[in-house]
PDB file of N, CA and C in Angstrom:
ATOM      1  N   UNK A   1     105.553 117.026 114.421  1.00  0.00           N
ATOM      2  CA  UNK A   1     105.271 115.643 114.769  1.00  0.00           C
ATOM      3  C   UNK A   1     105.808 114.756 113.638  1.00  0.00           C
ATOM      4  N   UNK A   2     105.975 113.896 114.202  1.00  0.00           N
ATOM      5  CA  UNK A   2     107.117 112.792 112.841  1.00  0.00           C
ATOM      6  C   UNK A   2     106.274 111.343 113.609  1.00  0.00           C
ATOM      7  N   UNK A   3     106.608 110.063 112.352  1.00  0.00           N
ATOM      8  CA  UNK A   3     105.664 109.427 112.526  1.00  0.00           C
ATOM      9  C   UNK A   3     105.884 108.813 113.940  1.00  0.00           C
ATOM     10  N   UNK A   4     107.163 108.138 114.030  1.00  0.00           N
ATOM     11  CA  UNK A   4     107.417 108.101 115.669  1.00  0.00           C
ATOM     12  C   UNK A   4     106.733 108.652 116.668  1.00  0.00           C
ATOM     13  N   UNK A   5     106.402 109.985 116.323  1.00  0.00           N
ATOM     14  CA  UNK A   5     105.286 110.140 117.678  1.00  0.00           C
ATOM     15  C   UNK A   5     103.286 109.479 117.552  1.00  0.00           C
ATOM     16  N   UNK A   6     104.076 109.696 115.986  1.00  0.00           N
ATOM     17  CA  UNK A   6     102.175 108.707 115.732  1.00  0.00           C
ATOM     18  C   UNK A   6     102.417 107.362 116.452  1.00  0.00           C
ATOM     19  N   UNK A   7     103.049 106.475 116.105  1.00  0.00           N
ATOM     20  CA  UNK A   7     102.835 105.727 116.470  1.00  0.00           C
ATOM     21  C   UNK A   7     102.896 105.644 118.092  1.00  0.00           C
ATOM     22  N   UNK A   8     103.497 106.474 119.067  1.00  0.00           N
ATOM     23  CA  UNK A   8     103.176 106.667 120.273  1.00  0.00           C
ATOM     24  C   UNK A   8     102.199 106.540 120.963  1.00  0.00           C
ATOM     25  N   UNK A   9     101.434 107.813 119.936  1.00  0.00           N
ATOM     26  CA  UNK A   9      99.972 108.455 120.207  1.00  0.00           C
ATOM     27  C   UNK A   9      99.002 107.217 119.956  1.00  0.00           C
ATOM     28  N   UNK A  10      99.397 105.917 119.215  1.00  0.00           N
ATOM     29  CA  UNK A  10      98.419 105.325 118.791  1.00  0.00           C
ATOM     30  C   UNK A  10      98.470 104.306 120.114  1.00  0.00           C
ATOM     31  N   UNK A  11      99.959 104.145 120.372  1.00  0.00           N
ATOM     32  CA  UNK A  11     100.209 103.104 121.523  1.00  0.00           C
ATOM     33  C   UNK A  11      99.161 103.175 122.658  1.00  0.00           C
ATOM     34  N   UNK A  12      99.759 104.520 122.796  1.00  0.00           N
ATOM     35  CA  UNK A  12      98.892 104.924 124.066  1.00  0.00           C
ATOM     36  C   UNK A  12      97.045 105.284 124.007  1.00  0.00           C
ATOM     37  N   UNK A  13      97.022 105.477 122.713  1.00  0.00           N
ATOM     38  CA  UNK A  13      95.093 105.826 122.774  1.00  0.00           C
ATOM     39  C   UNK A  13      94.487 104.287 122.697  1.00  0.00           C
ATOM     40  N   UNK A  14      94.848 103.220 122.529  1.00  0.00           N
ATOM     41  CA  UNK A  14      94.634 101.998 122.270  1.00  0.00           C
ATOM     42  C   UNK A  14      95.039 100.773 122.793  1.00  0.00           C
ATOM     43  N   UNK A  15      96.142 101.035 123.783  1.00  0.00           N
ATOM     44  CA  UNK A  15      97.041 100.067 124.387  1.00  0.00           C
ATOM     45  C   UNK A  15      97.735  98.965 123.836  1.00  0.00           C
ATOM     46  N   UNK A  16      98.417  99.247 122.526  1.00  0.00           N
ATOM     47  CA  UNK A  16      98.916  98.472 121.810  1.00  0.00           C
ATOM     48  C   UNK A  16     100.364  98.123 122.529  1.00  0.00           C
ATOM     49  N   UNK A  17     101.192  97.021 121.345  1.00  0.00           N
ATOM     50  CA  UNK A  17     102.606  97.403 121.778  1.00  0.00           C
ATOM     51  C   UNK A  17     102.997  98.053 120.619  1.00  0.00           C
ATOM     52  N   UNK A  18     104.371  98.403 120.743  1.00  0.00           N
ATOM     53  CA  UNK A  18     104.874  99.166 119.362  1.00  0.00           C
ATOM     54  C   UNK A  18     104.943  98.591 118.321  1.00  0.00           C
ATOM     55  N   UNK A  19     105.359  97.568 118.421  1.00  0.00           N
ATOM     56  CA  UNK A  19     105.313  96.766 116.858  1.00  0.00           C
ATOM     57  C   UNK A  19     103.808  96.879 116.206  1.00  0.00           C
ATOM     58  N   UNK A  20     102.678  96.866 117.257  1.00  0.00           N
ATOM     59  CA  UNK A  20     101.588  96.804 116.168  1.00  0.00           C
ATOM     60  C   UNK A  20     101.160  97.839 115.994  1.00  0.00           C
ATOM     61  N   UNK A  21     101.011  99.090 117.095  1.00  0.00           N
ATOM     62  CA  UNK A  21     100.984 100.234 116.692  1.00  0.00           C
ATOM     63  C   UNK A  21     102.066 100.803 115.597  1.00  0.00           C
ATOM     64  N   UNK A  22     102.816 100.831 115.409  1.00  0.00           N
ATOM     65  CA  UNK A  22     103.735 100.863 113.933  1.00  0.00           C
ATOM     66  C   UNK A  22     102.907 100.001 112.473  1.00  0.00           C
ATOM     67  N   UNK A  23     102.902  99.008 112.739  1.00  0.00           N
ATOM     68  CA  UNK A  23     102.333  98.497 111.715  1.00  0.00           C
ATOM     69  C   UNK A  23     100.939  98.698 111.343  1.00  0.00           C
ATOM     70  N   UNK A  24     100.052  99.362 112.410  1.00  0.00           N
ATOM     71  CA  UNK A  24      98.735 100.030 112.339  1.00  0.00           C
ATOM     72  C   UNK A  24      99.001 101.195 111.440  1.00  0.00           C
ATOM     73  N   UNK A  25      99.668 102.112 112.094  1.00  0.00           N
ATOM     74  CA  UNK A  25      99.993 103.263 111.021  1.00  0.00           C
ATOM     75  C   UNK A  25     100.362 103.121 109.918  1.00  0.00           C
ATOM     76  N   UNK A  26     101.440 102.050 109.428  1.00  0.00           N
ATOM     77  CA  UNK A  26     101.831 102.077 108.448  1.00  0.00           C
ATOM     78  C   UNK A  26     100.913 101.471 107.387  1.00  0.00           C
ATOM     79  N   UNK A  27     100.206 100.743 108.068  1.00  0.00           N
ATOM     80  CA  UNK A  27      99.351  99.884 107.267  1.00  0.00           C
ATOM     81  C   UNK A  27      97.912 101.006 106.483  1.00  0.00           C
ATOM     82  N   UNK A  28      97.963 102.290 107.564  1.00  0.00           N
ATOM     83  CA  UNK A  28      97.128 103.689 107.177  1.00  0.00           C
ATOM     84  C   UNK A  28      97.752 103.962 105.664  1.00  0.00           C
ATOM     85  N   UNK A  29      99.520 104.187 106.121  1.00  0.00           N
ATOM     86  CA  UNK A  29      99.831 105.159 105.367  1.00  0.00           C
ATOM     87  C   UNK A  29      99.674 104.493 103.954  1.00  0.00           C
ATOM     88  N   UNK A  30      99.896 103.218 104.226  1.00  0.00           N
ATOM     89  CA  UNK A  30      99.863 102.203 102.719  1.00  0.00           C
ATOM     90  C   UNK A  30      98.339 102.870 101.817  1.00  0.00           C
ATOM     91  N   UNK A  31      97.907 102.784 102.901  1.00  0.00           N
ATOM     92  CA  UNK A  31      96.147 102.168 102.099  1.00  0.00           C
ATOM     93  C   UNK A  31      96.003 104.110 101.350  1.00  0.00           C
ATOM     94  N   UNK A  32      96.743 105.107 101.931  1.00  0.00           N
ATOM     95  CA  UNK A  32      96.107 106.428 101.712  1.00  0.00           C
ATOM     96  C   UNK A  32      97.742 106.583 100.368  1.00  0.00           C
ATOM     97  N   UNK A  33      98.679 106.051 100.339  1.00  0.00           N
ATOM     98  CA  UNK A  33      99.149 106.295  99.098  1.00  0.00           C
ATOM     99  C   UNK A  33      98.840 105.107  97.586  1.00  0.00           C
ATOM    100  N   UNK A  34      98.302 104.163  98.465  1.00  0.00           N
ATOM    101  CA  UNK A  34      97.660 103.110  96.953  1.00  0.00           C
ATOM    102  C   UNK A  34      96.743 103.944  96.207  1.00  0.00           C
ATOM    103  N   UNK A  35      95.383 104.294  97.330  1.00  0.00           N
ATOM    104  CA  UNK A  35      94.679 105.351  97.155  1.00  0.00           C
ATOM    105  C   UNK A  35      95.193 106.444  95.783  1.00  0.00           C
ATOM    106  N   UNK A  36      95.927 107.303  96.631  1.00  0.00           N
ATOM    107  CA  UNK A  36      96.359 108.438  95.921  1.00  0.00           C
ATOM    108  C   UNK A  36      97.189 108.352  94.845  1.00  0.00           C
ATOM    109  N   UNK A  37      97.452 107.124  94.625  1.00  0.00           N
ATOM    110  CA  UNK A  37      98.248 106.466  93.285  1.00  0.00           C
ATOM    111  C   UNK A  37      97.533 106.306  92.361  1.00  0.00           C
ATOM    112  N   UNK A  38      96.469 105.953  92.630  1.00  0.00           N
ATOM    113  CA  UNK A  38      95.495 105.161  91.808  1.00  0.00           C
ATOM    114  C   UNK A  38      94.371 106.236  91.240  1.00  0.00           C
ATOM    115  N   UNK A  39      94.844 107.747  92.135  1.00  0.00           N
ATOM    116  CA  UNK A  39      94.099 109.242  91.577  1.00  0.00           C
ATOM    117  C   UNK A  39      92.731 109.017  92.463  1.00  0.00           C
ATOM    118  N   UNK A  40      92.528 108.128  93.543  1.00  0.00           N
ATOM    119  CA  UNK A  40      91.202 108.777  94.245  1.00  0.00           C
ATOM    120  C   UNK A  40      91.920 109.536  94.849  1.00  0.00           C
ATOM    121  N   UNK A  41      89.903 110.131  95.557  1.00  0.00           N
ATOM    122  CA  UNK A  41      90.436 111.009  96.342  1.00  0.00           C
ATOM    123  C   UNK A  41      89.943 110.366  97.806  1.00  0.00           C
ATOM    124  N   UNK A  42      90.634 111.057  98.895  1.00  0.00           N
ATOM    125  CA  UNK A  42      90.650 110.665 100.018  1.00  0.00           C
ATOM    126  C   UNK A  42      90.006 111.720 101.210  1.00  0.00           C
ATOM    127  N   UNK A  43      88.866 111.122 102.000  1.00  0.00           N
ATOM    128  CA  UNK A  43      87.974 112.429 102.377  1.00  0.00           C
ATOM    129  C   UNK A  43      87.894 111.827 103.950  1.00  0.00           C
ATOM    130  N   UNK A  44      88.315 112.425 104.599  1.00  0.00           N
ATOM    131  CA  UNK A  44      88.531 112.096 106.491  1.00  0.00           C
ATOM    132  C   UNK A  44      87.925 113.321 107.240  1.00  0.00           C
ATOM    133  N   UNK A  45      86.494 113.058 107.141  1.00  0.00           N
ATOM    134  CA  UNK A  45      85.472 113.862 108.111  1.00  0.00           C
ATOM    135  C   UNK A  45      86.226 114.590 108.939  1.00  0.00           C
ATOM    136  N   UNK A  46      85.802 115.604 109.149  1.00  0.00           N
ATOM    137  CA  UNK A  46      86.470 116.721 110.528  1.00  0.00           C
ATOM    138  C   UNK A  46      88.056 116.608 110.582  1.00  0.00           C
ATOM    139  N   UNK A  47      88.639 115.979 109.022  1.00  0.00           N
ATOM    140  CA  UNK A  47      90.390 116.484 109.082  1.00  0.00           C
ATOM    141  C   UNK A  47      90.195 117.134 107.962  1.00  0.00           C
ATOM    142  N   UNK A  48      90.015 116.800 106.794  1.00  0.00           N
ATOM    143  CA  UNK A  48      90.503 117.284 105.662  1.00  0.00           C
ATOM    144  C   UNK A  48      90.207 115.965 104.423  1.00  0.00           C
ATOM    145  N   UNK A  49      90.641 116.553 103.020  1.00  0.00           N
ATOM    146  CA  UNK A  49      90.641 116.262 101.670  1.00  0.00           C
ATOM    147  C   UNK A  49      91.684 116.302 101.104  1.00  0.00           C
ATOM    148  N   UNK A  50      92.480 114.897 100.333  1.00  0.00           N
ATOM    149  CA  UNK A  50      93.378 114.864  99.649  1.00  0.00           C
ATOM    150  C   UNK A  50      93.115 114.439  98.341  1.00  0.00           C
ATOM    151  N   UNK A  51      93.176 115.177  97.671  1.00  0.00           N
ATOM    152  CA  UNK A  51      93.252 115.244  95.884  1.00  0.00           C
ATOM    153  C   UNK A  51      94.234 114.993  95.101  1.00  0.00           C
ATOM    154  N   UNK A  52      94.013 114.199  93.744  1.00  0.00           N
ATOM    155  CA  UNK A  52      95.534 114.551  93.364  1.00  0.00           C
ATOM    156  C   UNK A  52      94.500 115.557  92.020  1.00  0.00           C
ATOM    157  N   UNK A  53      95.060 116.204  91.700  1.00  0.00           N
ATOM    158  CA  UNK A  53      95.120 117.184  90.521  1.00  0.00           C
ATOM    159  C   UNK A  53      96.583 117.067  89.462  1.00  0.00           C
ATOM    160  N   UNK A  54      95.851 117.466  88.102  1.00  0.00           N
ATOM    161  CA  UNK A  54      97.113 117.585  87.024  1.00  0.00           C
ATOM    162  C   UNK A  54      97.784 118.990  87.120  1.00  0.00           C
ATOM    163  N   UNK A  55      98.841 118.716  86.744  1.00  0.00           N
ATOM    164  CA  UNK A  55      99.886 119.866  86.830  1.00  0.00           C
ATOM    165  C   UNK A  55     100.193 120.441  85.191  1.00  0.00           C
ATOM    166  N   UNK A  56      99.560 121.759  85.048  1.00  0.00           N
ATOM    167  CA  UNK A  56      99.917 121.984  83.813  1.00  0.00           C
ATOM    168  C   UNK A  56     101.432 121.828  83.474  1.00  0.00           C
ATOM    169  N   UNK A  57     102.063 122.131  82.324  1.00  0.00           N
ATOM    170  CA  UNK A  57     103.534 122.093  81.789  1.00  0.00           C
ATOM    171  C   UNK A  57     103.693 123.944  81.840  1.00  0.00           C
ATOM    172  N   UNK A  58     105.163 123.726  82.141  1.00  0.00           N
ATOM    173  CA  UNK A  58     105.086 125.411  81.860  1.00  0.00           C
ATOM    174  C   UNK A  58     106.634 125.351  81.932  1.00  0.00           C
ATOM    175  N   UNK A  59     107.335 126.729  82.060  1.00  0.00           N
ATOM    176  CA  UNK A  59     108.696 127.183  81.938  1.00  0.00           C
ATOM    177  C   UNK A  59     109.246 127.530  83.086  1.00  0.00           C
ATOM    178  N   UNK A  60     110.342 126.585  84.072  1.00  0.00           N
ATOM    179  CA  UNK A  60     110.890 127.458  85.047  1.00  0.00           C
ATOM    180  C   UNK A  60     112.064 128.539  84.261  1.00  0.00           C
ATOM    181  N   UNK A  61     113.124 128.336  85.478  1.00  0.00           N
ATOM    182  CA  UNK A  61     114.178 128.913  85.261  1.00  0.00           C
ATOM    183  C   UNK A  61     115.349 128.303  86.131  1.00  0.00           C
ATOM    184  N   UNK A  62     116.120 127.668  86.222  1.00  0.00           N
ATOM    185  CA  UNK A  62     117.275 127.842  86.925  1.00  0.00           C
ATOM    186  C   UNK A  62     117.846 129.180  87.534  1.00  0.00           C
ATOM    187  N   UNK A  63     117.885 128.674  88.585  1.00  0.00           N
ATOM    188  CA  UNK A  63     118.052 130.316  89.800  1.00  0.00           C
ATOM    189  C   UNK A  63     119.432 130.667  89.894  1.00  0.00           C
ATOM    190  N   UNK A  64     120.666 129.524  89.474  1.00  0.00           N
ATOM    191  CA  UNK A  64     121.806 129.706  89.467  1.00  0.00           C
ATOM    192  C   UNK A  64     122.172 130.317  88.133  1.00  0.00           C
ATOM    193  N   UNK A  65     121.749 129.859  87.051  1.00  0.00           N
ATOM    194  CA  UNK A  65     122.344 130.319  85.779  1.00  0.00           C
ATOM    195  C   UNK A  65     120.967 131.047  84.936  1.00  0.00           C
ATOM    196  N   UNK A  66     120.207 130.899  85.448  1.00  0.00           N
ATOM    197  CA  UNK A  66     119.186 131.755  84.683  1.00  0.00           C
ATOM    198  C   UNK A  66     118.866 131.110  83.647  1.00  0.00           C
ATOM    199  N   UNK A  67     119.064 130.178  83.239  1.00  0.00           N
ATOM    200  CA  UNK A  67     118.578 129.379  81.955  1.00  0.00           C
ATOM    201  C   UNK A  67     116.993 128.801  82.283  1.00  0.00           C
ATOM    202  N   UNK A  68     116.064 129.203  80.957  1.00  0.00           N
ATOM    203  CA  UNK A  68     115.216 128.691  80.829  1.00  0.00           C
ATOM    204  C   UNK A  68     114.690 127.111  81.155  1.00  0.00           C
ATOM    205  N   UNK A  69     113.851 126.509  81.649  1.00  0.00           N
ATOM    206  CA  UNK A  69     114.159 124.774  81.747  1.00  0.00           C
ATOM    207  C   UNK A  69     112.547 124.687  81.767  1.00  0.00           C
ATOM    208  N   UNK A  70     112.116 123.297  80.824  1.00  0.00           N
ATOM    209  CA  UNK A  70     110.642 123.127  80.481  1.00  0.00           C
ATOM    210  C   UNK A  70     110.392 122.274  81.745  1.00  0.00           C
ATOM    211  N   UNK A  71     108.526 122.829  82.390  1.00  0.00           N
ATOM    212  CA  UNK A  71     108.188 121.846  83.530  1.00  0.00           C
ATOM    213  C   UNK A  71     107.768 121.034  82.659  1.00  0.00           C
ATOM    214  N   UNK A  72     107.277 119.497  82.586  1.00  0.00           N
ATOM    215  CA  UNK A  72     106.903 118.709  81.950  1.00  0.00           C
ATOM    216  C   UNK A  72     104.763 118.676  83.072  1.00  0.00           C
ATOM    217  N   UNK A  73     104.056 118.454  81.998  1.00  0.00           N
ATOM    218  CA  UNK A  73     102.958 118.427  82.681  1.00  0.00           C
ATOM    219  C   UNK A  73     103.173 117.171  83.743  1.00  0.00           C
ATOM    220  N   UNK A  74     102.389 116.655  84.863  1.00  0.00           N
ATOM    221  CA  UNK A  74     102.404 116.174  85.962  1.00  0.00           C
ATOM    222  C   UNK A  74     101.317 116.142  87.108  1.00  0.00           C
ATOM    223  N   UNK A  75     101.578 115.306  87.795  1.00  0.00           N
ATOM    224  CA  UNK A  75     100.325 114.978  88.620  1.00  0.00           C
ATOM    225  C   UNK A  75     100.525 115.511  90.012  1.00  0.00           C
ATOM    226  N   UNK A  76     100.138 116.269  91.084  1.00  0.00           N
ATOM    227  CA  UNK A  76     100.375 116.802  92.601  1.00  0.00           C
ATOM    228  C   UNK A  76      99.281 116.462  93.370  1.00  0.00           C
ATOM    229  N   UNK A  77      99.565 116.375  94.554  1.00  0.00           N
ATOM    230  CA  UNK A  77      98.350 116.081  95.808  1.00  0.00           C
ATOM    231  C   UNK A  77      98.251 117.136  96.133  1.00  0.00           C
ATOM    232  N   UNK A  78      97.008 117.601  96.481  1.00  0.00           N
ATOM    233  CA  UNK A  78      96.566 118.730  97.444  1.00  0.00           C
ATOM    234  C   UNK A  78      95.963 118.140  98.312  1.00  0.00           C
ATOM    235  N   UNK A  79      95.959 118.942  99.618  1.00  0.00           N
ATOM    236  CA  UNK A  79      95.608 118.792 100.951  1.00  0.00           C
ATOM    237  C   UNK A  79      94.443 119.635 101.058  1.00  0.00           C
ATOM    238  N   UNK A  80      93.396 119.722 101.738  1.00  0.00           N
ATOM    239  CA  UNK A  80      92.104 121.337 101.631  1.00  0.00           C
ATOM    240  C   UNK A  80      91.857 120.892 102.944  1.00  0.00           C
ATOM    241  N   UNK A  81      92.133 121.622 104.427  1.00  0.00           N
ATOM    242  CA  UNK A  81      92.201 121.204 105.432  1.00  0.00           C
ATOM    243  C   UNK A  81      90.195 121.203 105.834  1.00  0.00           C
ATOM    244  N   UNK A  82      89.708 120.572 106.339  1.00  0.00           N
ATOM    245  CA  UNK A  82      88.556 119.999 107.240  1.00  0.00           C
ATOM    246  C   UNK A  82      87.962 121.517 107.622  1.00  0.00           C
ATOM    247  N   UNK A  83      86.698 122.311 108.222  1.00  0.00           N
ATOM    248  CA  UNK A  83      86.567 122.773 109.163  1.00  0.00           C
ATOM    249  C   UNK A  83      87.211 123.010 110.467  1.00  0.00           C
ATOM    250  N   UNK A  84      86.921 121.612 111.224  1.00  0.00           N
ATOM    251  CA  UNK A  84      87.974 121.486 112.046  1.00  0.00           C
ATOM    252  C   UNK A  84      89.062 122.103 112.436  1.00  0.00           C
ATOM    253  N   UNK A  85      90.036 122.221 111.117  1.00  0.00           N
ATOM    254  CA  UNK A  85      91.411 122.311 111.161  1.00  0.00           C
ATOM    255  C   UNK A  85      91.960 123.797 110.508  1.00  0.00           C
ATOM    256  N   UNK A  86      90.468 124.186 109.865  1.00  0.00           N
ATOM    257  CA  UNK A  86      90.704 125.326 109.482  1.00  0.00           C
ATOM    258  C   UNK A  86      91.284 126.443 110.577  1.00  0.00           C
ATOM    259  N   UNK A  87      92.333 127.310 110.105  1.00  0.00           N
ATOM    260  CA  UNK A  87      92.420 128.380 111.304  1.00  0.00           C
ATOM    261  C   UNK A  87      92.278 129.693 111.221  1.00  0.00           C
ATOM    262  N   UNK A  88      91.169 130.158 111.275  1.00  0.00           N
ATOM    263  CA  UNK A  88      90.992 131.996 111.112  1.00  0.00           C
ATOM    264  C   UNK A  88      91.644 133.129 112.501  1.00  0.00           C
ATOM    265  N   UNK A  89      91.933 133.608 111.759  1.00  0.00           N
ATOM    266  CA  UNK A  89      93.084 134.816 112.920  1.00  0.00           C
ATOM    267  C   UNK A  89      92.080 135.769 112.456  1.00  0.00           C
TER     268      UNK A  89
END
């Protein structure tokens, strides 16, 4: 799914037109990366949890030449999916 179909899905669960269903979503996606900029965290009942966590520093490698190369420490989002969304096989 790509956002194009979100905003579809929103058209149609709500009876918007596209322009505002677009700008509904986007106006989501704004508010959940200010959010996650700013290091909260973001918690959506029966979907899931987005975190950002620090990234230790450590040592890759270049896969072409094999040379050593330093990670610099850093910041990542994690996702921890909902109940919901969890899927056990």
């Amino acid at each position: 799914m790509i956002k194009a179909d979100l905003v579809r899905k929103v058209m149609g669960a709500v009876d918007l037109s596209q322009a505002k269903a677009n700008e509904a979503v986007n106006a989501v996606f704004d508010a959940m990366r200010d959010a996650l900029t700013g290091g909260e965290r973001i918690e959506l009942r029966g979907f899931g949890v987005f975190l950002v966590k620090n990234r230790k520093r450590g040592i890759g490698r270049n896969p072409k030449t094999g040379v050593e190369v330093a990670i610099p420490p850093g910041k990542t989002i994690r996702f921890k999916p909902g109940k919901a969304l969890r899927v056990i096989d």
